[in-house]
C-alpha atoms as a PDB file:
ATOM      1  CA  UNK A   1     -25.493 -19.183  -3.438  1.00  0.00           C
ATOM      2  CA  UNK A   2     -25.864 -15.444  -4.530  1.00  0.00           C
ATOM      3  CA  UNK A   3     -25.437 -12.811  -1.815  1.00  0.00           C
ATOM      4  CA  UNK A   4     -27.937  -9.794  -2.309  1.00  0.00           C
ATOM      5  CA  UNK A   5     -27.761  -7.010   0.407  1.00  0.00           C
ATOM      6  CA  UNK A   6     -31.770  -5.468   0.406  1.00  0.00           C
ATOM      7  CA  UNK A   7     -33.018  -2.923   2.957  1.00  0.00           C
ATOM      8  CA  UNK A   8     -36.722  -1.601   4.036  1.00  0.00           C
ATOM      9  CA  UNK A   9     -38.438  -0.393   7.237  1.00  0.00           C
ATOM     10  CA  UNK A  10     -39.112  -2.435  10.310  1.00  0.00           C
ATOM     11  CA  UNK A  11     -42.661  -2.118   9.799  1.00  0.00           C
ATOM     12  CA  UNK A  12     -45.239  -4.601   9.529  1.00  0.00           C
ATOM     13  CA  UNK A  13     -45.482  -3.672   5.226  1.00  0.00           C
ATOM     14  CA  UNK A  14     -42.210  -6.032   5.178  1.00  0.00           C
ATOM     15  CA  UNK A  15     -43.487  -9.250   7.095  1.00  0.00           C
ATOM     16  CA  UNK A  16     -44.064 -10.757   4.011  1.00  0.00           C
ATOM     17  CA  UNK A  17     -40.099 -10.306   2.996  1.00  0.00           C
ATOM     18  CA  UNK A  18     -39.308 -11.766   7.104  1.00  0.00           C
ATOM     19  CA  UNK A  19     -41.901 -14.908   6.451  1.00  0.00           C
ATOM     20  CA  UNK A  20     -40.327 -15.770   3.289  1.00  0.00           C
ATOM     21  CA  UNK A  21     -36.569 -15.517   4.645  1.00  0.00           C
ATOM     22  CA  UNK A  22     -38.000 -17.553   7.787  1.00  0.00           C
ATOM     23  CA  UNK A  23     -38.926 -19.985   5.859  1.00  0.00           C
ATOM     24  CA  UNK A  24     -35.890 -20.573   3.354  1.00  0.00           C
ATOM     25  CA  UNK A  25     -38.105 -19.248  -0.017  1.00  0.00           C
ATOM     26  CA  UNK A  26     -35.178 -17.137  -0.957  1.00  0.00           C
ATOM     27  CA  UNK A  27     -32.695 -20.185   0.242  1.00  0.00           C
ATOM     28  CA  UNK A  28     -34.249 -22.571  -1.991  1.00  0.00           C
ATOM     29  CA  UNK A  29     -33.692 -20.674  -5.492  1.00  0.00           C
ATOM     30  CA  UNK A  30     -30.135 -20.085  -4.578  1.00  0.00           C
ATOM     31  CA  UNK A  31     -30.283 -16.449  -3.102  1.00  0.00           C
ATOM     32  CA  UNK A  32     -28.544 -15.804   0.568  1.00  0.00           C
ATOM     33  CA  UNK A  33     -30.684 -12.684   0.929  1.00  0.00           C
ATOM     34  CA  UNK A  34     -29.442 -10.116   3.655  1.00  0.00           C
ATOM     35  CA  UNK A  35     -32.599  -8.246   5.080  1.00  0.00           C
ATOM     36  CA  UNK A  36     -31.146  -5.200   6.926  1.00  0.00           C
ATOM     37  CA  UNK A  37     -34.314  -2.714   9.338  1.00  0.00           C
ATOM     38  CA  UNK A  38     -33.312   0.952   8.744  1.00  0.00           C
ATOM     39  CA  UNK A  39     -35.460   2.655  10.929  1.00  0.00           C
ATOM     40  CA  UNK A  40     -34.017   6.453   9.348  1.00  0.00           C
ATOM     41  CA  UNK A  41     -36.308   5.879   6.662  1.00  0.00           C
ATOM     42  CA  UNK A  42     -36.044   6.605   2.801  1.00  0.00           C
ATOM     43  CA  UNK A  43     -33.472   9.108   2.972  1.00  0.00           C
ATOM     44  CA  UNK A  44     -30.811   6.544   4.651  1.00  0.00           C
ATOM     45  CA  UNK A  45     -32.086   4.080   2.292  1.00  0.00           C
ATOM     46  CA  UNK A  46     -31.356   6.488  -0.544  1.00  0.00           C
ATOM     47  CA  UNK A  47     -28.110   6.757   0.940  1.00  0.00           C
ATOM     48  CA  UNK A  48     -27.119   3.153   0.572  1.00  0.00           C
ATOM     49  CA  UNK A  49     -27.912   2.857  -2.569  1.00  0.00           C
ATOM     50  CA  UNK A  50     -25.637   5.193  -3.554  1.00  0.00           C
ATOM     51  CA  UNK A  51     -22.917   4.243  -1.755  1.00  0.00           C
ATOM     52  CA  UNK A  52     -23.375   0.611  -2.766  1.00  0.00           C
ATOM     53  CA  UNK A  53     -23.947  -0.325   0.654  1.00  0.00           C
ATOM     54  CA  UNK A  54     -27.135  -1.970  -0.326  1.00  0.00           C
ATOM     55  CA  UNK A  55     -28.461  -4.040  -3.713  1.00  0.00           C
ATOM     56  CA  UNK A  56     -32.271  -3.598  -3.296  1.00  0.00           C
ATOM     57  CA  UNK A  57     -34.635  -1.686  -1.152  1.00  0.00           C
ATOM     58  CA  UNK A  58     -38.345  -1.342  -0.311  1.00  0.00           C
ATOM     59  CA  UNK A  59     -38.521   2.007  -0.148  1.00  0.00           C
ATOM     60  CA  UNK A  60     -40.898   5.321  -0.677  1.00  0.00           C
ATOM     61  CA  UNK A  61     -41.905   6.103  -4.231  1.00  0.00           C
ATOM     62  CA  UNK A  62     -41.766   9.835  -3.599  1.00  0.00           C
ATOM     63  CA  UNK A  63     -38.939   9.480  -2.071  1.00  0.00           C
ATOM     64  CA  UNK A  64     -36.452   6.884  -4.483  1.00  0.00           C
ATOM     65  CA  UNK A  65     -37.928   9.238  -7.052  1.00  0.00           C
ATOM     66  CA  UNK A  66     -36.726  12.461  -5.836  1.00  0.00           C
ATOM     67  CA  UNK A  67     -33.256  10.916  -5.252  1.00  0.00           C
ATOM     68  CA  UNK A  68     -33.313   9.222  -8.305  1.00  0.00           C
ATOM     69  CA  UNK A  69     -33.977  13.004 -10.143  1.00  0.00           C
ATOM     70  CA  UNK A  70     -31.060  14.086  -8.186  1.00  0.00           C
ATOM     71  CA  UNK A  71     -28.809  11.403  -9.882  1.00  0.00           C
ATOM     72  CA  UNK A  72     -29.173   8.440  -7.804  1.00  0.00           C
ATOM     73  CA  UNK A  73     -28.518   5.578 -10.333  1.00  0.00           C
ATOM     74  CA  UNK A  74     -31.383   3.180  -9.195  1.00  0.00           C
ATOM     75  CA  UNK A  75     -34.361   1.370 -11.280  1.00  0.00           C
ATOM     76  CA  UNK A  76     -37.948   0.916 -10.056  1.00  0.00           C
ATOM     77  CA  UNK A  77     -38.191  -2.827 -10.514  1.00  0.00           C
ATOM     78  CA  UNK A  78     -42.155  -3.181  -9.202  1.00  0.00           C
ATOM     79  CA  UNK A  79     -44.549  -2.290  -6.958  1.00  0.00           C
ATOM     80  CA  UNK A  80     -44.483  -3.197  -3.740  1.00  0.00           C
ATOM     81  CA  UNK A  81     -47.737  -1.559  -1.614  1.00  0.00           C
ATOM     82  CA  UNK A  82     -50.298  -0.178  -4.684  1.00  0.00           C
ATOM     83  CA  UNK A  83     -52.294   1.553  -1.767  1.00  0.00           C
ATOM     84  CA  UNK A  84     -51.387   4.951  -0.316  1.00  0.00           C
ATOM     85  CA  UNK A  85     -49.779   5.261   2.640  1.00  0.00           C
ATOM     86  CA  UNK A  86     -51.944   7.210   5.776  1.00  0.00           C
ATOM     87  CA  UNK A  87     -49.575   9.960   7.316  1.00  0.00           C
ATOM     88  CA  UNK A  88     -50.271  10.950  10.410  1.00  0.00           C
ATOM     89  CA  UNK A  89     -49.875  14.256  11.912  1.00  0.00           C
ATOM     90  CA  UNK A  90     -48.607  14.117  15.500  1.00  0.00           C
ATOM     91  CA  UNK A  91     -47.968  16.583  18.063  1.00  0.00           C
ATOM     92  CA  UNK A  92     -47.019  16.000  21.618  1.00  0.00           C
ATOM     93  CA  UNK A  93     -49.888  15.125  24.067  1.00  0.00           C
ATOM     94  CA  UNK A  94     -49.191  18.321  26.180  1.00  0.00           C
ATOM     95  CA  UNK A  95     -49.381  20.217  23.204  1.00  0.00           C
ATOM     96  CA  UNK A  96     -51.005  23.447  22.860  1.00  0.00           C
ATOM     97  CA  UNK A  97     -52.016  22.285  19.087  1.00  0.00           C
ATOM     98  CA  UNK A  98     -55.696  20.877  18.316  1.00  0.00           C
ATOM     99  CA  UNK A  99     -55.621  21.756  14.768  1.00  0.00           C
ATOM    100  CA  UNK A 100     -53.874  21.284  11.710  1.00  0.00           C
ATOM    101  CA  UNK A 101     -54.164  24.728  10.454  1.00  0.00           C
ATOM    102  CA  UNK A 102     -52.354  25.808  13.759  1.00  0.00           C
ATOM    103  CA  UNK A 103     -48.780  23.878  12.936  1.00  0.00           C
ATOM    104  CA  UNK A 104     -48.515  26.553  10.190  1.00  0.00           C
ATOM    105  CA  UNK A 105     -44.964  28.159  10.595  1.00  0.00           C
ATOM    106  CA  UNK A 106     -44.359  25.736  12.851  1.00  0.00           C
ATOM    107  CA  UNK A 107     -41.236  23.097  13.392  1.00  0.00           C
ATOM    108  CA  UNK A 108     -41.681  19.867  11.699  1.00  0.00           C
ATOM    109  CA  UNK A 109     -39.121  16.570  12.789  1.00  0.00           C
ATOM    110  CA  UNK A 110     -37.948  14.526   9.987  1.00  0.00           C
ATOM    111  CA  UNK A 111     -36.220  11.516   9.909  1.00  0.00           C
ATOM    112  CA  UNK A 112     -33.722  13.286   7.884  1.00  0.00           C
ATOM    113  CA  UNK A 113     -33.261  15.176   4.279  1.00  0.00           C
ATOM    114  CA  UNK A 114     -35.697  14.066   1.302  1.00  0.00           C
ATOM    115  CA  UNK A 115     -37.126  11.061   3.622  1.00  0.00           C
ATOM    116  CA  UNK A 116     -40.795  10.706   2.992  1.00  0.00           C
ATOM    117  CA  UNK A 117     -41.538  12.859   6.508  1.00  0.00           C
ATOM    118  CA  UNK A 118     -40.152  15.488   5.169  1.00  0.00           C
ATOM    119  CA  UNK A 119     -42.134  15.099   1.481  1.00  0.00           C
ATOM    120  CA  UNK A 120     -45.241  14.196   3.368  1.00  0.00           C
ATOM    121  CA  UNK A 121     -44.846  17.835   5.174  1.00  0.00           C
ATOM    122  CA  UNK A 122     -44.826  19.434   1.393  1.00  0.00           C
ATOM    123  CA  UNK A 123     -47.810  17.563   0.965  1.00  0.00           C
ATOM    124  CA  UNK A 124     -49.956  18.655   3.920  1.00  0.00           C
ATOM    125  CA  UNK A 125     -48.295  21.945   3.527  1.00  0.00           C
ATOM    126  CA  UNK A 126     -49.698  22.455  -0.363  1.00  0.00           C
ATOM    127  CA  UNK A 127     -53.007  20.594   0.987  1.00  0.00           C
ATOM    128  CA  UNK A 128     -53.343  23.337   3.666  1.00  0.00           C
ATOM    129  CA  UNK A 129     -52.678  26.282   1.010  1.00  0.00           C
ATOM    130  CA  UNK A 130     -49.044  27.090   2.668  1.00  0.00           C
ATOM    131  CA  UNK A 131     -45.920  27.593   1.134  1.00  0.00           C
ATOM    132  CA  UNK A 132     -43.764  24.839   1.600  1.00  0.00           C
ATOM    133  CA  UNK A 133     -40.721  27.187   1.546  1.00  0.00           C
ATOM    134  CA  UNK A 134     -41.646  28.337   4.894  1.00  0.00           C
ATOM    135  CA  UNK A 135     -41.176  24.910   6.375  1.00  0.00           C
ATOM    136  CA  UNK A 136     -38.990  24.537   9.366  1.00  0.00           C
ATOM    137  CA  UNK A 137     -37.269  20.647   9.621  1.00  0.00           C
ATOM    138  CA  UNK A 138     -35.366  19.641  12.885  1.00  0.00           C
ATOM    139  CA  UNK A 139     -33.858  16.307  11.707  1.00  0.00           C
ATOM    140  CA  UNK A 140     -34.519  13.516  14.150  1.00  0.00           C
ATOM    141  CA  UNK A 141     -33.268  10.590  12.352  1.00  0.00           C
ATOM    142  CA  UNK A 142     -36.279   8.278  14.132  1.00  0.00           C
ATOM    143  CA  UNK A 143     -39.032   7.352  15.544  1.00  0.00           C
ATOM    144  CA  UNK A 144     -37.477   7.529  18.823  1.00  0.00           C
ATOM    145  CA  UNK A 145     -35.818  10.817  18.185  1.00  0.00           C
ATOM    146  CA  UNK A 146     -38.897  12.328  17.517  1.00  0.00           C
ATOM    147  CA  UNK A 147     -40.395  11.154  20.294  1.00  0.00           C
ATOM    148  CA  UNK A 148     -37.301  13.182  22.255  1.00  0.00           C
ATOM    149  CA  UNK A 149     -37.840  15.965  20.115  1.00  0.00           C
ATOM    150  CA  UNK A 150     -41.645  16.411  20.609  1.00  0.00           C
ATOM    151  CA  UNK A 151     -41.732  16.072  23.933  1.00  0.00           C
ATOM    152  CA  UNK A 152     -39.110  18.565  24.517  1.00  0.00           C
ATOM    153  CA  UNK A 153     -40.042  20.891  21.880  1.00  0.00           C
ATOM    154  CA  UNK A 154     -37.429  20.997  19.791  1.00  0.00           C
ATOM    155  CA  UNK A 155     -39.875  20.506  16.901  1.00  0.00           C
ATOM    156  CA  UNK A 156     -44.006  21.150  16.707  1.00  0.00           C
ATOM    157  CA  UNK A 157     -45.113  18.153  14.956  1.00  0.00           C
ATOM    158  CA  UNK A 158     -44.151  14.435  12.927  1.00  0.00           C
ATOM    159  CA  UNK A 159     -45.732  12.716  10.012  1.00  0.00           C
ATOM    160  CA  UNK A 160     -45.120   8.796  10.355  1.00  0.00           C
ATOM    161  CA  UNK A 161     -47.063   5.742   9.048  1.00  0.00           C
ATOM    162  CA  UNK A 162     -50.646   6.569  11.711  1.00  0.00           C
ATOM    163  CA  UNK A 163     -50.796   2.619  12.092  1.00  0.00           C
ATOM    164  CA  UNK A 164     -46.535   2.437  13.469  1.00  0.00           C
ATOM    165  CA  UNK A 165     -47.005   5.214  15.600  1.00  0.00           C
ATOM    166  CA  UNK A 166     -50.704   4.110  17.197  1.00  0.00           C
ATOM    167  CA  UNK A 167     -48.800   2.442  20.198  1.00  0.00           C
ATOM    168  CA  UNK A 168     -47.152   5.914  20.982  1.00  0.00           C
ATOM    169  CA  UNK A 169     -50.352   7.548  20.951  1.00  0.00           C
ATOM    170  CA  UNK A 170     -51.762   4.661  22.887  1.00  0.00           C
ATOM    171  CA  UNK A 171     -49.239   5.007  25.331  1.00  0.00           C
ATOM    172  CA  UNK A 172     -50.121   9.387  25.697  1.00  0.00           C
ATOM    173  CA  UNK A 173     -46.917  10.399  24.033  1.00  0.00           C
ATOM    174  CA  UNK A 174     -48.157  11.921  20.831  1.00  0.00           C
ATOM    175  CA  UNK A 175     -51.747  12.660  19.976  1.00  0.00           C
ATOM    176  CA  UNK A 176     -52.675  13.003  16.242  1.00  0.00           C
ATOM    177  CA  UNK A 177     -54.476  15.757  14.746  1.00  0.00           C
ATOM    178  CA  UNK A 178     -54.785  14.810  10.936  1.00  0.00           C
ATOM    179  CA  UNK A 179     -53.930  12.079   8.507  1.00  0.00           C
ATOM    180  CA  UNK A 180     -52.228  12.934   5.223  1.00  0.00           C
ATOM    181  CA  UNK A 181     -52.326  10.218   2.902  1.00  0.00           C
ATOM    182  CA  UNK A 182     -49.873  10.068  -0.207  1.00  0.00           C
ATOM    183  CA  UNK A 183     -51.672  10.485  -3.404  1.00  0.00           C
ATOM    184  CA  UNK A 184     -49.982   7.654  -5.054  1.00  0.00           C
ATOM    185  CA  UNK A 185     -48.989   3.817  -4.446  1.00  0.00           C
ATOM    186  CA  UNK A 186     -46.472   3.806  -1.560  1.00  0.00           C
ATOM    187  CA  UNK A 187     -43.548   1.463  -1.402  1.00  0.00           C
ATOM    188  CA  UNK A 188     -41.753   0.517  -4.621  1.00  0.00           C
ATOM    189  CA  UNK A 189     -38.902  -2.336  -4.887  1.00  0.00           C
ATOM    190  CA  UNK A 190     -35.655  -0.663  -6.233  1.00  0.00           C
ATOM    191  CA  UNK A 191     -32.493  -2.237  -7.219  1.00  0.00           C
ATOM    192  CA  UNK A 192     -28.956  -0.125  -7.987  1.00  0.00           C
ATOM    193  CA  UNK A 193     -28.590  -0.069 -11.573  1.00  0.00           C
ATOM    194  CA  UNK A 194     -25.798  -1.408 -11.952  1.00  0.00           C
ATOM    195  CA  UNK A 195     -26.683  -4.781  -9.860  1.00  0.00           C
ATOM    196  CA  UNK A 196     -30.096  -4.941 -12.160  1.00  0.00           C
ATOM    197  CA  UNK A 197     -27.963  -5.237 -15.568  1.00  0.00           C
ATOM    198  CA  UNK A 198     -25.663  -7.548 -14.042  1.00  0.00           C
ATOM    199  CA  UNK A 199     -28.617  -9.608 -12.173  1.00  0.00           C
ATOM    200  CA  UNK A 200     -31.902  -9.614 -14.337  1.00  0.00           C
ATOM    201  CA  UNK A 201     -32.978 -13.451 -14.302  1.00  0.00           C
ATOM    202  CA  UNK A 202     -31.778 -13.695 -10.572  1.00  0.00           C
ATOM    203  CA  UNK A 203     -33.834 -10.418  -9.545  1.00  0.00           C
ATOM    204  CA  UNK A 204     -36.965 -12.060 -11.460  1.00  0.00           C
ATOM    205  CA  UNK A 205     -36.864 -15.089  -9.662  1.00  0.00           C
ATOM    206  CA  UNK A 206     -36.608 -13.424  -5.678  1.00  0.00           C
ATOM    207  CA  UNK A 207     -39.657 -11.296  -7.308  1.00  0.00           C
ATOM    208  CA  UNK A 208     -41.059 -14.010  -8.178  1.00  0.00           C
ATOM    209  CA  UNK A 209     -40.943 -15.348  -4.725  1.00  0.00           C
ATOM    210  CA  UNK A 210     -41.769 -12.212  -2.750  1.00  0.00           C
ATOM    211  CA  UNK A 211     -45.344 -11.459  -5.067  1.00  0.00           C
ATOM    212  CA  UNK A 212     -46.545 -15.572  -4.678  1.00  0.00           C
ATOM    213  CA  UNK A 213     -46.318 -14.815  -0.957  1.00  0.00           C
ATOM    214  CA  UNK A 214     -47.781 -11.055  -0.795  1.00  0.00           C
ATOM    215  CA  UNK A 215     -50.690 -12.157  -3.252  1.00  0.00           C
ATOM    216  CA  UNK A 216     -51.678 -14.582  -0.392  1.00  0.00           C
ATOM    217  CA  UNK A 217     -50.376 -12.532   2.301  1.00  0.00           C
ATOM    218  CA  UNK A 218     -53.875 -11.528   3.819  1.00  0.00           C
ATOM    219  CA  UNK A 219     -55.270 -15.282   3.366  1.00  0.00           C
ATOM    220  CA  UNK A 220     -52.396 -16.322   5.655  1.00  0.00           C
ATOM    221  CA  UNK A 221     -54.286 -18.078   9.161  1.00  0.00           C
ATOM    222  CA  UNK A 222     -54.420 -15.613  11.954  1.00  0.00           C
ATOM    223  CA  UNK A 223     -51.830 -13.093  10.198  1.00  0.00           C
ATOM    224  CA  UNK A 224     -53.887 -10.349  11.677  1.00  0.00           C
ATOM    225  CA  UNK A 225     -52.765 -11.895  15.189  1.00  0.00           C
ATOM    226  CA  UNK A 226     -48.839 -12.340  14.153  1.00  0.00           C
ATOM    227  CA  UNK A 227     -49.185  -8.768  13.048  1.00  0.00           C
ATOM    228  CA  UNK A 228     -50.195  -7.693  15.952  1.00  0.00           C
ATOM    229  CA  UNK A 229     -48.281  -9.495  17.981  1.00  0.00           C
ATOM    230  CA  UNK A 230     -44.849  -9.047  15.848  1.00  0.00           C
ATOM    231  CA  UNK A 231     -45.006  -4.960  15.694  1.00  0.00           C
ATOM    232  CA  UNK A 232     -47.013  -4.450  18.958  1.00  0.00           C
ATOM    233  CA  UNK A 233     -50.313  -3.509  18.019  1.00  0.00           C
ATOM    234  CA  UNK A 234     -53.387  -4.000  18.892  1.00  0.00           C
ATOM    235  CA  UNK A 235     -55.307  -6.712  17.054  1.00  0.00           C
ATOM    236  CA  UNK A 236     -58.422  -4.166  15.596  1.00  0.00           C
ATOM    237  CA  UNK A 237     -55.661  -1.950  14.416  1.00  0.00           C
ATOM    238  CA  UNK A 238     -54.359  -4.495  12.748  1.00  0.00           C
ATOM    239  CA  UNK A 239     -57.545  -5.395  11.300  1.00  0.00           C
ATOM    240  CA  UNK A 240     -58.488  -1.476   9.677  1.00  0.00           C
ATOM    241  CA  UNK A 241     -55.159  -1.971   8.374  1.00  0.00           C
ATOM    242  CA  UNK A 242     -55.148  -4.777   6.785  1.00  0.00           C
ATOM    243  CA  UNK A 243     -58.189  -3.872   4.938  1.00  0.00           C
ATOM    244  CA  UNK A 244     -56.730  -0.732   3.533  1.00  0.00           C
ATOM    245  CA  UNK A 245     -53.479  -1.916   2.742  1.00  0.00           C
ATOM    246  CA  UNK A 246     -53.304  -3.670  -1.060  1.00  0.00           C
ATOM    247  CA  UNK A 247     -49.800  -5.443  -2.191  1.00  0.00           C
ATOM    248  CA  UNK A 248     -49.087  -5.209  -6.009  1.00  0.00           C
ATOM    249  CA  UNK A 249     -47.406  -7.743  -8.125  1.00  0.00           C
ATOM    250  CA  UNK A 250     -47.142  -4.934 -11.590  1.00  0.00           C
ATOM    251  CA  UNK A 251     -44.823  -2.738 -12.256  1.00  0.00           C
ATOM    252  CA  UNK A 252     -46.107   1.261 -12.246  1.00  0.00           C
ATOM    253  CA  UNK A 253     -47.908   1.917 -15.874  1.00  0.00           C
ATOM    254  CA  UNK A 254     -46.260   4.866 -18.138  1.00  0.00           C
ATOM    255  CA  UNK A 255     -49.300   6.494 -16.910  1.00  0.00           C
ATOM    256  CA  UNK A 256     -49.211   5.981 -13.042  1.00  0.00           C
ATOM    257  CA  UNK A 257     -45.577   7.250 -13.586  1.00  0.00           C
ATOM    258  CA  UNK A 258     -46.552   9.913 -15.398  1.00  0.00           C
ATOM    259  CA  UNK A 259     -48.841  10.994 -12.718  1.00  0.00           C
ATOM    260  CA  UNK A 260     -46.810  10.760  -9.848  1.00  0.00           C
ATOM    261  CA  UNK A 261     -44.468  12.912 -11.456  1.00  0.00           C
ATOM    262  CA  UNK A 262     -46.929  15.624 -12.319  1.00  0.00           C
ATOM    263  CA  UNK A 263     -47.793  15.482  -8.861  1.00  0.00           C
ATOM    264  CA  UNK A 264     -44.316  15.562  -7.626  1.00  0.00           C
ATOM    265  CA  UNK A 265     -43.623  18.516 -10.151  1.00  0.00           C
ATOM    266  CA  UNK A 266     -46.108  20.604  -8.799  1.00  0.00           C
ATOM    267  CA  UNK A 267     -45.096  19.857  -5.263  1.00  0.00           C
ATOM    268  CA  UNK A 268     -41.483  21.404  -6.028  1.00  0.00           C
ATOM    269  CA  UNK A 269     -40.242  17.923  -5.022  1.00  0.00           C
ATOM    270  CA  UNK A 270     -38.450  17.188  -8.168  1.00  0.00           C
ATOM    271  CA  UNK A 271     -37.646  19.913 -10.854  1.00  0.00           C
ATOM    272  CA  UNK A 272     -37.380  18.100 -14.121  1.00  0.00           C
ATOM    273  CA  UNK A 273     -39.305  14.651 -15.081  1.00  0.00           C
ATOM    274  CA  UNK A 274     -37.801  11.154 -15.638  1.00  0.00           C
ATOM    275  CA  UNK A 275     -37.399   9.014 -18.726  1.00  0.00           C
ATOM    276  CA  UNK A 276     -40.158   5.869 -17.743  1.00  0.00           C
ATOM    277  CA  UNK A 277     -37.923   3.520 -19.635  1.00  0.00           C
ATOM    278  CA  UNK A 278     -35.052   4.397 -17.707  1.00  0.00           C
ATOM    279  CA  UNK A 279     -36.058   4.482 -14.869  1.00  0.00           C
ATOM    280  CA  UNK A 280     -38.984   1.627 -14.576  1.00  0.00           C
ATOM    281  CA  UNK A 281     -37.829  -1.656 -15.471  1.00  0.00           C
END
């Protein structure tokens, strides 16, 4: 049995990863796979991969791609989530904010250095016409911290996942203004370099496992009801969700790559563009 350390979000993107562990997929092809929920985000996740505190991850694309320009030795192995991801823009419920044009100059939490909060604020920021050098982070590590830091304004406003965060605006903690949504597919499925060369045939057969289950994820009896029930939501937010949100089985196309990093480029997110066949494998 081959031990591979992988890491990803608690969020309800990854359920098909828990069913498939749940039910001994990963087991039964000779893989003792050890899921591990960071809740920091992308940037932690970067992180671990460089420390070799992790093999794999489900993680950002903007974000694995920034770190990876900034000499993180990973590979893209696939796509994990083709469909963008819907940022929303949060303040606290008592705040003075109704806009987004008002959080300009204004203190934005992030989970912490070159997550995807803090990317996702360059992107509303060049969507809004503002310099993104004028951005103000207070690093909050979490959900929960920014829930602390919002509510006793230590920062303005958070970008999370809208759908993750609906139960704190249920609940008249936050109130969203906006929704940012990335311009390109969301989650990738990374792997340190180093365990890909060493690992190819193994890392091929978990994908294997992980796409048969998210190609019939959605077909899955009353999954909108386990969702639901699993991450707390409510059952027609599930629902929107699930219609939005498209798994992928390919890898990204020199193209899509090619794009992302023009868009990335002119974001002042990464400086100088990556080699596709060394980087997507």
């Amino acid at each position: 049995m081959k031990t591979v350390k992988i890491v990803g979000v608690p969020e309800h993107f990854n359920l098909p990863w828990q069913l498939c562990l749940e039910n001994g997929e990963f087991s039964e092809i000779g893989i003792d796979l050890e899921w591990t929920d960071i809740p920091e985000g992308t940037g932690k996740m970067c992180q671990m991969l460089r420390n070799n505190e992790t093999d794999l991850a489900v993680i950002l694309t903007e974000g694995i791609l920034k770190d990876i320009s900034n000499g993180n030795e990973s590979v893209v192995l696939q796509q994990y989530v083709s469909s963008p991801l819907q940022w929303g823009i949060h303040v606290a419920a008592s705040s003075p904010f109704q806009n987004i044009s008002e959080l300009q100059n204004k203190k934005v939490a992030i989970s912490r250095n070159g997550s995807g909060s803090q990317l996702m604020a360059i992107v509303n920021a060049k969507n809004e016409g503002w310099k993104s050098d004028d951005l103000n982070f207070e690093i909050v590590n979490t959900l929960d911290g920014a829930v602390v830091a919002l509510t006793e304004n230590k920062a303005d406003y958070f970008m999370w996942d809208r759908f993750m965060t609906q139960p704190v605006v249920d609940k008249g903690i936050f109130r969203r203004i906006g929704v940012c949504p990335t311009p390109w597919p969301c989650f990738v499925i990374v792997a340190r370099k180093e365990f890909y060369e060493n690992n190819k045939a193994m890392i091929n057969n978990l994908l294997e496992v992980i796409n048969n289950t998210t190609i019939e994820f959605k077909q899955i009896p009353s999954i909108d009801k386990t969702l639901a029930s699993r991450y707390e939501q409510k059952l027609e937010d599930i629902q929107e969700w699930l219609k939005i949100t498209k798994w992928s089985q390919k890898q990204l196309t020199e193209k899509q790559f090619e794009t992302i990093q023009i868009q990335l480029q002119d974001l002042g997110i990464i400086e100088n563009k990556l080699n596709y066949s060394e980087v997507i494998k």
